[in-house]
N, C-alpha and C. Protein backbone atom coordinates (compact mmCIF):
# COMPACT_ATOMS: atom_id res chain seq x y z
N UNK A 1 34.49 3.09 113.81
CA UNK A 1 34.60 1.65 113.75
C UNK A 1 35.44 1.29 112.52
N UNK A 2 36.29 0.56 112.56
CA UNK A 2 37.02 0.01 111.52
C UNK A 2 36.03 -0.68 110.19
N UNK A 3 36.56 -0.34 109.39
CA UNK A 3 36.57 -1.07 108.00
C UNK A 3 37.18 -2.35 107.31
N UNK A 4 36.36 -3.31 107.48
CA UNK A 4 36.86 -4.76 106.86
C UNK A 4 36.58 -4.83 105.28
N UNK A 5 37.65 -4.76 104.48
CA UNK A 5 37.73 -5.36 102.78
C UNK A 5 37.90 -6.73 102.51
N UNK A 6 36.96 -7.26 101.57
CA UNK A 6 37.59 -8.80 101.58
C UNK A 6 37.28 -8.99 100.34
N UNK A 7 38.07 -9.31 99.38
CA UNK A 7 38.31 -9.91 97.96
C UNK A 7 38.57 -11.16 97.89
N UNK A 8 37.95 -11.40 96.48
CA UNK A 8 37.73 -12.28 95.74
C UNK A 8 36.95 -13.74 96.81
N UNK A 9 36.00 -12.81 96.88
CA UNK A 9 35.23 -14.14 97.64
C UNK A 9 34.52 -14.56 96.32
N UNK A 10 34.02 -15.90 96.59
CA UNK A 10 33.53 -16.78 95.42
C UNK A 10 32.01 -16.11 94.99
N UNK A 11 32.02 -15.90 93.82
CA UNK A 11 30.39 -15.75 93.57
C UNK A 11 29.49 -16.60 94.00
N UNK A 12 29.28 -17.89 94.63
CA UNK A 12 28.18 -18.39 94.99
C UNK A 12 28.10 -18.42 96.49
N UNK A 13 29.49 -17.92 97.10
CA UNK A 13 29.69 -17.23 99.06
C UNK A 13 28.78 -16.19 98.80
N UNK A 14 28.91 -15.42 97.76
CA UNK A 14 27.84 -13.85 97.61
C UNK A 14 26.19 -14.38 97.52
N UNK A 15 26.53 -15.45 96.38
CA UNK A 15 24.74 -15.63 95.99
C UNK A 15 24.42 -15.98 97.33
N UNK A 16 25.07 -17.14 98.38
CA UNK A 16 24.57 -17.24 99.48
C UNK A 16 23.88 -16.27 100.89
N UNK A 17 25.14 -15.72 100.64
CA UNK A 17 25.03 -14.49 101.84
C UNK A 17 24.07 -14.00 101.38
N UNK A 18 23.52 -13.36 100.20
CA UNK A 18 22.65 -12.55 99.45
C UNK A 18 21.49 -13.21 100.22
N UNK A 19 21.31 -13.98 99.59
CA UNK A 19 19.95 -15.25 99.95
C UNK A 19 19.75 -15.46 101.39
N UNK A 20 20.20 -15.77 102.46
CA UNK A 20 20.71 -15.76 103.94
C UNK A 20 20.16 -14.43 104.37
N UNK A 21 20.59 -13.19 104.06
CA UNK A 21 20.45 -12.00 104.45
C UNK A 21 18.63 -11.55 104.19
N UNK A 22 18.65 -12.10 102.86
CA UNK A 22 17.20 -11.57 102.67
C UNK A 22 16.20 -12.37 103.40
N UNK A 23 16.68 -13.75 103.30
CA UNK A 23 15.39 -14.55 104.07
C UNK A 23 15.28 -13.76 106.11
N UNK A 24 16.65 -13.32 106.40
CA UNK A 24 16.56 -12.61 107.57
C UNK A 24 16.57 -11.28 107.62
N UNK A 25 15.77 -10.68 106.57
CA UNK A 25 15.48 -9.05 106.28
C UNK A 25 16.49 -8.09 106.57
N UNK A 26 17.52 -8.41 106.01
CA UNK A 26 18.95 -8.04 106.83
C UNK A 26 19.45 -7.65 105.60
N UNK A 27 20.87 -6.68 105.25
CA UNK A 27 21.44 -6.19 104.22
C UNK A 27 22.52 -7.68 104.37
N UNK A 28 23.38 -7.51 103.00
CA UNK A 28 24.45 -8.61 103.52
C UNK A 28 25.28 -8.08 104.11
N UNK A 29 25.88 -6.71 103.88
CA UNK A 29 26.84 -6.24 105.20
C UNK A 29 26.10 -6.64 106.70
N UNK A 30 25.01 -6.64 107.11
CA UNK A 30 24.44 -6.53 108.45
C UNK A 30 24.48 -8.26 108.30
N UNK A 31 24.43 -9.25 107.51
CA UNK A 31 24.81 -10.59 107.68
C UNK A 31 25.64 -11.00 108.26
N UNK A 32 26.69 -10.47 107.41
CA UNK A 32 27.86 -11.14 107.45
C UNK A 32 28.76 -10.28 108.61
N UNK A 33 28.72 -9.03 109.19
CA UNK A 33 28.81 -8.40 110.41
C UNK A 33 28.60 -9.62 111.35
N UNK A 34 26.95 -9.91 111.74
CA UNK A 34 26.84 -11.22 112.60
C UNK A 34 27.01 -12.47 112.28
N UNK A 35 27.48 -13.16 111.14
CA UNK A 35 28.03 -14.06 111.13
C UNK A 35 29.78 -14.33 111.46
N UNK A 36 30.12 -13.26 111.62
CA UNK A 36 31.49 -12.79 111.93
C UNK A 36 31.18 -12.70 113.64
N UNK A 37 30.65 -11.72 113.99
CA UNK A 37 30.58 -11.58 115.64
C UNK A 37 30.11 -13.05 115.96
N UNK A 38 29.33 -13.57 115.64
CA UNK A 38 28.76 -15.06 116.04
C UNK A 38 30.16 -15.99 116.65
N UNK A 39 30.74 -16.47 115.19
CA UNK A 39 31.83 -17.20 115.28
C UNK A 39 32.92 -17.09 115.93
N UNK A 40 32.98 -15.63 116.04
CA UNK A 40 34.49 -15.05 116.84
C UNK A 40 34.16 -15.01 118.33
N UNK A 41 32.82 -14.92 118.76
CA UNK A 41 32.06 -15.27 120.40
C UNK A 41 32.08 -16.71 120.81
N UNK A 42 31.83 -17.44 119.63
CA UNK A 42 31.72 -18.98 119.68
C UNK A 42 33.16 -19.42 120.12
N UNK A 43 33.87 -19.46 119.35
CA UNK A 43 35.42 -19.64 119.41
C UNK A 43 36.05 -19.28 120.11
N UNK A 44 35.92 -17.75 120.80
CA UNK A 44 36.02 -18.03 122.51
C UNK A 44 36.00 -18.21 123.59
N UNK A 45 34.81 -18.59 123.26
CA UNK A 45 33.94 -19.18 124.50
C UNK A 45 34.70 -21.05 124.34
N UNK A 46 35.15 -21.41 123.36
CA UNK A 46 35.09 -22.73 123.51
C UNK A 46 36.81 -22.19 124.14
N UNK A 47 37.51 -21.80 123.80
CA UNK A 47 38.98 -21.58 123.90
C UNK A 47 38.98 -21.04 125.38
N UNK A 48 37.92 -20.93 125.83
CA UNK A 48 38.12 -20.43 127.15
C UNK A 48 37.74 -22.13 127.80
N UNK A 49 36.74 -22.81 127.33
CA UNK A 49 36.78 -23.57 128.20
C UNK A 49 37.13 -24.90 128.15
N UNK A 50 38.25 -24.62 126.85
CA UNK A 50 39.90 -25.85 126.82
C UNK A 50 40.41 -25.03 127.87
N UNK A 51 40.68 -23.72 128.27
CA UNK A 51 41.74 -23.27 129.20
C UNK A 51 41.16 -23.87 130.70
N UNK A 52 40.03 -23.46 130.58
CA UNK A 52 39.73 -24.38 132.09
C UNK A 52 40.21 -25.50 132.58
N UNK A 53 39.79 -26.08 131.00
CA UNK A 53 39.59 -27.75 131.20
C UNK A 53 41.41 -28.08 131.79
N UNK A 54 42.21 -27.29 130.83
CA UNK A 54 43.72 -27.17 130.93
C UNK A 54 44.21 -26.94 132.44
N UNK A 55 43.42 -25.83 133.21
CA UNK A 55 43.70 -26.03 134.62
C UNK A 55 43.51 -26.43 135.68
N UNK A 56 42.41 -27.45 135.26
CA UNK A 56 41.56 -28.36 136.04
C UNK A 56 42.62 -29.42 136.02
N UNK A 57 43.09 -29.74 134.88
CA UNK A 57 44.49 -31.21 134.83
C UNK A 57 45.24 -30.91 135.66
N UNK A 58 46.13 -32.41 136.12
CA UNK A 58 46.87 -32.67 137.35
C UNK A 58 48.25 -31.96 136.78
N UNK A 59 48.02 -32.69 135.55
CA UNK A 59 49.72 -32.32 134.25
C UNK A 59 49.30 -32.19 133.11
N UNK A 60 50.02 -31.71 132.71
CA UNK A 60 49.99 -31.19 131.37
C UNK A 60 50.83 -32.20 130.22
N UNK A 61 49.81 -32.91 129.04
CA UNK A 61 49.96 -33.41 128.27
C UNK A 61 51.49 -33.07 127.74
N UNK A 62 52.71 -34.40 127.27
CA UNK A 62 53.53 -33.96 126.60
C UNK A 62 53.13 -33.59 124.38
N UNK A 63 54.18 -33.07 124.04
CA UNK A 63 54.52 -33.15 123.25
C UNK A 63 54.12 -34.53 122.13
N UNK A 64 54.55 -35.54 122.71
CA UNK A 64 54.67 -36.45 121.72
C UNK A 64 53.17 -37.19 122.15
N UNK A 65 52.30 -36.75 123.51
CA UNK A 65 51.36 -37.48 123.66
C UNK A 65 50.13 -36.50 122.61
N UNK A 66 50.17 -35.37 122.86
CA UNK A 66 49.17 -34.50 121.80
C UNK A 66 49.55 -35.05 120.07
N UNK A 67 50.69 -34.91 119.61
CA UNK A 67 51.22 -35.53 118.50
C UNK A 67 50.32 -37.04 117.63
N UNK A 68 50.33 -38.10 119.41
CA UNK A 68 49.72 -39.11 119.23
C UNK A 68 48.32 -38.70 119.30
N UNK A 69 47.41 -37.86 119.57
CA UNK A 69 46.21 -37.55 119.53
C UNK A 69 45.81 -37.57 118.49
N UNK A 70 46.61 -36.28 117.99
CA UNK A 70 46.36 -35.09 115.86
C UNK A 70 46.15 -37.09 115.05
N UNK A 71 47.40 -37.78 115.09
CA UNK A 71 47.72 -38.39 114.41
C UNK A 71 46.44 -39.75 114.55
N UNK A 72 46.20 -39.93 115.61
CA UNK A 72 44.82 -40.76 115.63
C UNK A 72 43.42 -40.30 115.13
N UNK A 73 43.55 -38.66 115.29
CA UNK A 73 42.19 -37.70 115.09
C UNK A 73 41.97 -38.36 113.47
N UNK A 74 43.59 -38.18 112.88
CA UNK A 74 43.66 -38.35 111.36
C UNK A 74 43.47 -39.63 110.75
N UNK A 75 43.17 -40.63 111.56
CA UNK A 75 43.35 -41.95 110.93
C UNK A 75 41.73 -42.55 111.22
């Protein structure tokens, strides 16, 4: 199985995870393992079902109408 390195995470991401892990009798590698598989299952499960939603439409949104979406999301 591959090996994930990750630097310079913040000391209080650690105090957390630390704290998180123990209240679920868990190491923080075995945490943060499933907080990783969690999110990356979550995220495609939702990305799968924008693609649905995407082929369920008659047409497909332009350019400048998604544009007008971001830009309302933001206001």
């Amino acid at each position: 199985m591959p090996t994930l390195t990750i630097r310079n995470v913040p000391p209080a991401v650690v105090r957390s995870l630390k704290a998180l892990a123990r209240r679920r009798r868990r190491s923080m590698e075995q945490e943060v393992r499933e907080l990783l598989e969690t999110h990356v299952s979550e995220r495609l499960s939702v990305l799968g079902q924008i693609e649905a939603s995407w082929n369920r439409q008659a047409r497909r949104p332009t350019a400048a109408e998604i544009d007008s979406w971001i830009a309302a999301g933001r206001s």
